[in-house]
PDB file of N, CA and C in Angstrom:
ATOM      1  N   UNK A   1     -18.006  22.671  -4.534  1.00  0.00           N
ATOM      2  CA  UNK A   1     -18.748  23.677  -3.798  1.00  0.00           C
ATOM      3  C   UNK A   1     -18.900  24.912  -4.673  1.00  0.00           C
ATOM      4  N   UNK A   2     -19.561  24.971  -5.733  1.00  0.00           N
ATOM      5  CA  UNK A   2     -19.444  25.769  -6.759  1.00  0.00           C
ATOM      6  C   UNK A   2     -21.001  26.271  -6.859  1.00  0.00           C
ATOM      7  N   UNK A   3     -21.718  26.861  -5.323  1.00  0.00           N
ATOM      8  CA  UNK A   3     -22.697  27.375  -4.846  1.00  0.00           C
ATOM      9  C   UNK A   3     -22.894  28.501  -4.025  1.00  0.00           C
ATOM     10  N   UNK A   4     -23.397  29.624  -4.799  1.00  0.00           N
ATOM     11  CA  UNK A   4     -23.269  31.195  -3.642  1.00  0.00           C
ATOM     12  C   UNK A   4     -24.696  30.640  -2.440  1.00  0.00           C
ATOM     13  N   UNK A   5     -23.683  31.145  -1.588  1.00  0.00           N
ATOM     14  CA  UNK A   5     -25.065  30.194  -0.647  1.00  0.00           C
ATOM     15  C   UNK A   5     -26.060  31.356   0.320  1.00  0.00           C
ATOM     16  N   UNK A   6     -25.944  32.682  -0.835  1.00  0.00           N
ATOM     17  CA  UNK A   6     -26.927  34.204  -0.844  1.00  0.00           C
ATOM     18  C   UNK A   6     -28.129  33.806  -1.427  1.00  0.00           C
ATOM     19  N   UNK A   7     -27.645  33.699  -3.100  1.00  0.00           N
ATOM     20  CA  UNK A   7     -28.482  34.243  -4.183  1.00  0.00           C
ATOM     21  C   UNK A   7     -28.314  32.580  -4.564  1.00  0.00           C
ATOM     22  N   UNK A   8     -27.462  31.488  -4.498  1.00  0.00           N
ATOM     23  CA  UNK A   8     -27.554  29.924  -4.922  1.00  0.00           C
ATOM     24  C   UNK A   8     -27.145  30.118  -6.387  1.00  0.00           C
ATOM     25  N   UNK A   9     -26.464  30.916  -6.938  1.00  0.00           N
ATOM     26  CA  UNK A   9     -25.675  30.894  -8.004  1.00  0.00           C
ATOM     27  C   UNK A   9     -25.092  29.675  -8.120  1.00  0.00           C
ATOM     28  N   UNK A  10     -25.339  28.926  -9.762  1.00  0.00           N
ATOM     29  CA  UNK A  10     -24.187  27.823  -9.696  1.00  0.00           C
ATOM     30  C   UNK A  10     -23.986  27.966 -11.248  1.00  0.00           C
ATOM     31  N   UNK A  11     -23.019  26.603 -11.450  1.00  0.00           N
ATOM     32  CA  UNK A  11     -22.862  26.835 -13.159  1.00  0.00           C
ATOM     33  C   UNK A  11     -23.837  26.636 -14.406  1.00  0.00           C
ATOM     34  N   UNK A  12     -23.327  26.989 -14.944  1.00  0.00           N
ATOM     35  CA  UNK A  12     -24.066  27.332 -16.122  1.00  0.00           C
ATOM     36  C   UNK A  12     -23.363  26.598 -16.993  1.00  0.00           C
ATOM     37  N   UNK A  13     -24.768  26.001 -18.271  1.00  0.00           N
ATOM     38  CA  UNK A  13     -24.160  25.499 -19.575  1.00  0.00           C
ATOM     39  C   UNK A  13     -24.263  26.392 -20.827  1.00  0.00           C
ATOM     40  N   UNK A  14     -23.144  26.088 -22.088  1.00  0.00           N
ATOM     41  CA  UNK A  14     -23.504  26.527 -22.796  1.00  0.00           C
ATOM     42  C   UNK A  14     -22.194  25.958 -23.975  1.00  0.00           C
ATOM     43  N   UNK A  15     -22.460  26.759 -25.309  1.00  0.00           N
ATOM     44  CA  UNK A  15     -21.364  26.461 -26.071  1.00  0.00           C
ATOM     45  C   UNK A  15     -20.142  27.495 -26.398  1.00  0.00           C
ATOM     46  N   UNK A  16     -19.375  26.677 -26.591  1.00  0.00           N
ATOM     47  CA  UNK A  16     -18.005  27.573 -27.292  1.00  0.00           C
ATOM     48  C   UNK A  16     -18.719  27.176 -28.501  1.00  0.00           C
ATOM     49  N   UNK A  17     -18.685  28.721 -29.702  1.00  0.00           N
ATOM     50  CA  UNK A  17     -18.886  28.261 -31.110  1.00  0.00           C
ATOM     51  C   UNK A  17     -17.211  28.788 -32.108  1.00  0.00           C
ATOM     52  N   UNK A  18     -16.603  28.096 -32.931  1.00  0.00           N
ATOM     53  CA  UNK A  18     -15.629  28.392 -33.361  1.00  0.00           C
ATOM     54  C   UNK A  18     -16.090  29.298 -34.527  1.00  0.00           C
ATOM     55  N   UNK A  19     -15.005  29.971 -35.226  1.00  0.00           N
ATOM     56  CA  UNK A  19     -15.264  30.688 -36.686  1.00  0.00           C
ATOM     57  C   UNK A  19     -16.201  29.326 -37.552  1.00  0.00           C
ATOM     58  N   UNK A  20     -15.900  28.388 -37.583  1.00  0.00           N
ATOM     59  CA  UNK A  20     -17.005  27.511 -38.799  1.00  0.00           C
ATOM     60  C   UNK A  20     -18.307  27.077 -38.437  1.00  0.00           C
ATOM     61  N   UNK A  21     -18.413  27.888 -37.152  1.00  0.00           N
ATOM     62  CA  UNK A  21     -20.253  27.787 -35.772  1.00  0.00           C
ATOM     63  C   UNK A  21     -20.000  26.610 -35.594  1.00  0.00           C
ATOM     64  N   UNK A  22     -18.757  25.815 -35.355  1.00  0.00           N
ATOM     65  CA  UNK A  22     -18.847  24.371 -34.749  1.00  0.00           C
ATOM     66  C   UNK A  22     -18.926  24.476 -33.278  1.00  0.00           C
ATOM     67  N   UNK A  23     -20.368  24.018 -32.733  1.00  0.00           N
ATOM     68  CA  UNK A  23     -20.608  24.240 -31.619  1.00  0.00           C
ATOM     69  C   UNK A  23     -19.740  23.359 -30.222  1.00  0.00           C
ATOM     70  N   UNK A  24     -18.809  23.084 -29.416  1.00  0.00           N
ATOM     71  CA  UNK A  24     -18.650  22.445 -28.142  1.00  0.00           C
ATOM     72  C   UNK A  24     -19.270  22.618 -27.125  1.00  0.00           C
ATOM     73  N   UNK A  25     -19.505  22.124 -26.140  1.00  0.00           N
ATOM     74  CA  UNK A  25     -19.390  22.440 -24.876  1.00  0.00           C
ATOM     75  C   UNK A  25     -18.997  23.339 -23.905  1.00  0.00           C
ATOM     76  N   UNK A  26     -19.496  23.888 -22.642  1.00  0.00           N
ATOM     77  CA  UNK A  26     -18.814  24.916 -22.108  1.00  0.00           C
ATOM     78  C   UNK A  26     -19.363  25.011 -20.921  1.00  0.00           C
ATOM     79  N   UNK A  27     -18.804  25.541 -19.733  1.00  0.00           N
ATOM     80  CA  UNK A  27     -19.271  25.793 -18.388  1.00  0.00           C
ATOM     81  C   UNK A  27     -19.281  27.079 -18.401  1.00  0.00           C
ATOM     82  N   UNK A  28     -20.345  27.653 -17.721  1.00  0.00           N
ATOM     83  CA  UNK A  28     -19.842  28.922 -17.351  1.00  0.00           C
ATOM     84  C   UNK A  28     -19.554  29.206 -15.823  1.00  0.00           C
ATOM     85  N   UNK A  29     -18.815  29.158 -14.914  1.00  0.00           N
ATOM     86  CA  UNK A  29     -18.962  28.782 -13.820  1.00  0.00           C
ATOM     87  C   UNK A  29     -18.545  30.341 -12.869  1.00  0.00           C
ATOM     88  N   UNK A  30     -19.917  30.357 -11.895  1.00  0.00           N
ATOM     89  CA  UNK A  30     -19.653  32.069 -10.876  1.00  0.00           C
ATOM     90  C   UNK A  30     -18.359  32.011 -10.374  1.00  0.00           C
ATOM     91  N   UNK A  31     -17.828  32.887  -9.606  1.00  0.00           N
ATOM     92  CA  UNK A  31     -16.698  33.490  -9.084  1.00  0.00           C
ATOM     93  C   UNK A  31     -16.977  33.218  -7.697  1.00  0.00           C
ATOM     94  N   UNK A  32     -16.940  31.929  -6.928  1.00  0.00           N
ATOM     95  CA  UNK A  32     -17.447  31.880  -6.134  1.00  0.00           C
ATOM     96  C   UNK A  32     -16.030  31.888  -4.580  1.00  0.00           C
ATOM     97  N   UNK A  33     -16.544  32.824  -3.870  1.00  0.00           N
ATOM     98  CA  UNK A  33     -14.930  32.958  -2.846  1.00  0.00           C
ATOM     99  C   UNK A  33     -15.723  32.854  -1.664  1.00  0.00           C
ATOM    100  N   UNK A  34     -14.628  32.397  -0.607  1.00  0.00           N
ATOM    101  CA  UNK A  34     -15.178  32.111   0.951  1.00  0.00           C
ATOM    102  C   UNK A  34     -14.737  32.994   1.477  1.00  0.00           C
ATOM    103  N   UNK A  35     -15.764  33.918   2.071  1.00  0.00           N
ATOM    104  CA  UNK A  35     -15.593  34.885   3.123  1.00  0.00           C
ATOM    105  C   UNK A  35     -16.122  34.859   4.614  1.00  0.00           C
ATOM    106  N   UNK A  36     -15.887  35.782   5.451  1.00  0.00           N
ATOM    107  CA  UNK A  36     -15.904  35.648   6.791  1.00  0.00           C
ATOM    108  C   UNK A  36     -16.600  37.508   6.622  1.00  0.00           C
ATOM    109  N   UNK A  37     -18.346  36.867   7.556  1.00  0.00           N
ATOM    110  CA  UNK A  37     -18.898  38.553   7.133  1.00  0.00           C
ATOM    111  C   UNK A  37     -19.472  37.888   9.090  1.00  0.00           C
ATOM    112  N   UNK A  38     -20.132  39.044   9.144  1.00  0.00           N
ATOM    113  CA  UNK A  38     -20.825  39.334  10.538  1.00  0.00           C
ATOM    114  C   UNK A  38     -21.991  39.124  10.253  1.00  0.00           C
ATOM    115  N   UNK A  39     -22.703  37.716  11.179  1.00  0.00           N
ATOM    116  CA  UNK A  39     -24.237  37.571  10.873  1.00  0.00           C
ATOM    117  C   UNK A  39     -24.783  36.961  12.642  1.00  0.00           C
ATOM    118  N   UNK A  40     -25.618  38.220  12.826  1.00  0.00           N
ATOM    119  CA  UNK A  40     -26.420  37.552  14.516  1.00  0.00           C
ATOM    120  C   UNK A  40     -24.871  38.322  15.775  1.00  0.00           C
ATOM    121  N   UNK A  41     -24.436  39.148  14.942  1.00  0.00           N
ATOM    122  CA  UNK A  41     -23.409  39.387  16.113  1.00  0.00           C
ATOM    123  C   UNK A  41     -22.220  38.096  16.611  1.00  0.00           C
ATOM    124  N   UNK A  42     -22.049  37.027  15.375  1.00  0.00           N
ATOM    125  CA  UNK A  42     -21.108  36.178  15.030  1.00  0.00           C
ATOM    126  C   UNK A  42     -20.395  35.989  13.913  1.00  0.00           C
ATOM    127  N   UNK A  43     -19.013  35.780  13.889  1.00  0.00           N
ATOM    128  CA  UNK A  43     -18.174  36.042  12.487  1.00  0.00           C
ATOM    129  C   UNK A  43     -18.658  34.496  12.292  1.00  0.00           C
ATOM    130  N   UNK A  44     -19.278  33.937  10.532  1.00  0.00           N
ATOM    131  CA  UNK A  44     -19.904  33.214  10.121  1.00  0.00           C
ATOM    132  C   UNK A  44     -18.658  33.270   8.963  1.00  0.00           C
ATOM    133  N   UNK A  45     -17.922  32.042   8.106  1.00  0.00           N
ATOM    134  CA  UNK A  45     -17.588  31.880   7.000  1.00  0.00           C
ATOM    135  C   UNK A  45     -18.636  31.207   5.877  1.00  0.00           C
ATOM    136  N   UNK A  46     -18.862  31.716   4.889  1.00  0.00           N
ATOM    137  CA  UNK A  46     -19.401  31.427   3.869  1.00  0.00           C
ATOM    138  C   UNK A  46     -19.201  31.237   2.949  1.00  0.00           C
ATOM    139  N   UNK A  47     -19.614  30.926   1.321  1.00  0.00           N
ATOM    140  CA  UNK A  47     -19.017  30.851   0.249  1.00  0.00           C
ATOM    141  C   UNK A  47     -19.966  31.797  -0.941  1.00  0.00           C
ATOM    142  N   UNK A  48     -19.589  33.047  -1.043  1.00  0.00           N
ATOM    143  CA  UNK A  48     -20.475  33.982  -2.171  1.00  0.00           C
ATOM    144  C   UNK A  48     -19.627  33.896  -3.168  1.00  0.00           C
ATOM    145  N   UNK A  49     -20.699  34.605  -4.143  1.00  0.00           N
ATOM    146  CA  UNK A  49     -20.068  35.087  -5.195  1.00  0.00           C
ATOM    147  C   UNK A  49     -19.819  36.780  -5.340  1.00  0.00           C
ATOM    148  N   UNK A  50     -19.136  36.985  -6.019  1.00  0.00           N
ATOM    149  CA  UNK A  50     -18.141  38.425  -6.338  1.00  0.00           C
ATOM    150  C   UNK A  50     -19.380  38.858  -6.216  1.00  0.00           C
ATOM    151  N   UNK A  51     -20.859  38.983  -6.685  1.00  0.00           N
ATOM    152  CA  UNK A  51     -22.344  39.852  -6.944  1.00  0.00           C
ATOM    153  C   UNK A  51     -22.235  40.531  -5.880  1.00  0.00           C
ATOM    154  N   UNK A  52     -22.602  39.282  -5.113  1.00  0.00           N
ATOM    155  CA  UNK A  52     -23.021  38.966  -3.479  1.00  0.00           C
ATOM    156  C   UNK A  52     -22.141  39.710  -2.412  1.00  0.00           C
ATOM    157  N   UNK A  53     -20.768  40.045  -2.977  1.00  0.00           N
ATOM    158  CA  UNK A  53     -20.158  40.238  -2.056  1.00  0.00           C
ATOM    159  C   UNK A  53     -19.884  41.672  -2.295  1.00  0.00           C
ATOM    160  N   UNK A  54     -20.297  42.289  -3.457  1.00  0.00           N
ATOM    161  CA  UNK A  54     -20.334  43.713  -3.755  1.00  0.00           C
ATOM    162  C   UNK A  54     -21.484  43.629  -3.106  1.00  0.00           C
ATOM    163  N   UNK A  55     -22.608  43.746  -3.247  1.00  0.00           N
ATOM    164  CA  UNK A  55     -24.224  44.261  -2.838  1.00  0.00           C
ATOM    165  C   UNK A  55     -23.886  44.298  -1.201  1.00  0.00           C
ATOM    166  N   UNK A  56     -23.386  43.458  -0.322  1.00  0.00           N
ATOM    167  CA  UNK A  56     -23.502  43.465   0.869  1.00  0.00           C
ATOM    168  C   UNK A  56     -22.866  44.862   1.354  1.00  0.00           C
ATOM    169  N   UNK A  57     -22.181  45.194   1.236  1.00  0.00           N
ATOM    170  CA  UNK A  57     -21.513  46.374   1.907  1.00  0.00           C
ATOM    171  C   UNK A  57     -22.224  47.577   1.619  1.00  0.00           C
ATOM    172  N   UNK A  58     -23.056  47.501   0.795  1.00  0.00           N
ATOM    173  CA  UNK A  58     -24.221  48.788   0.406  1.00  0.00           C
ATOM    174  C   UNK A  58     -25.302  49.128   1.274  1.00  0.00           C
ATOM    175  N   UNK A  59     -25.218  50.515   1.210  1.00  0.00           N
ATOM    176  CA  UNK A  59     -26.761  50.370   2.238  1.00  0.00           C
ATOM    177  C   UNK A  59     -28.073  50.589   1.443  1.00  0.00           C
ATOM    178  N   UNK A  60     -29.466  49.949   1.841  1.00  0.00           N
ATOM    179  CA  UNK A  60     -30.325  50.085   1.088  1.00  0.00           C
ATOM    180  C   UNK A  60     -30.647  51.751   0.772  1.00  0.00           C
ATOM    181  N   UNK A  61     -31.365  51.997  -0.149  1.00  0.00           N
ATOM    182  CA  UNK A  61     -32.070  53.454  -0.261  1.00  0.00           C
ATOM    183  C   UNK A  61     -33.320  53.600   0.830  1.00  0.00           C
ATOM    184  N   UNK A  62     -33.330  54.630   1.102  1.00  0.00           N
ATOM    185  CA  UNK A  62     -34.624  55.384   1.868  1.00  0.00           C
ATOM    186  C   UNK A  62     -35.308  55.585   0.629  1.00  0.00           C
ATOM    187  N   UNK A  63     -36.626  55.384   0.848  1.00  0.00           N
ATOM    188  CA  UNK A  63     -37.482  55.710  -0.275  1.00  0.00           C
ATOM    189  C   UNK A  63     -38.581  55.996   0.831  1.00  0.00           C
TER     190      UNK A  63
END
């Protein structure tokens, strides 16, 4: 379950390169935690990521 189910963050590929640029393999994988937020006037558990779970508690700007 390695899916923010806000923004649908998931893992990422890429390489580890050593000092001789010998390239491996690599995950990069979000910070993904299950929380319990208020949605419709019902406590809902979900699974965000750390982004997701900073931005929510913000209020938008008046512009």
């Amino acid at each position: 379950m390695a899916k923010c189910e806000v923004c649908g963050k998931i893992p990422q590929f890429g390489h580890n390169v050593s000092h001789s640029k010998r390239r491996t393999n690599r995950q990069f994988k979000p910070n993904i935690q299950r929380v319990k937020i208020m949605e419709g006037g019902r406590l809902v558990s979900k699974y965000m990521c750390t982004r997701c779970i900073r931005t929510l508690g913000k209020e938008p700007k008046d512009r």
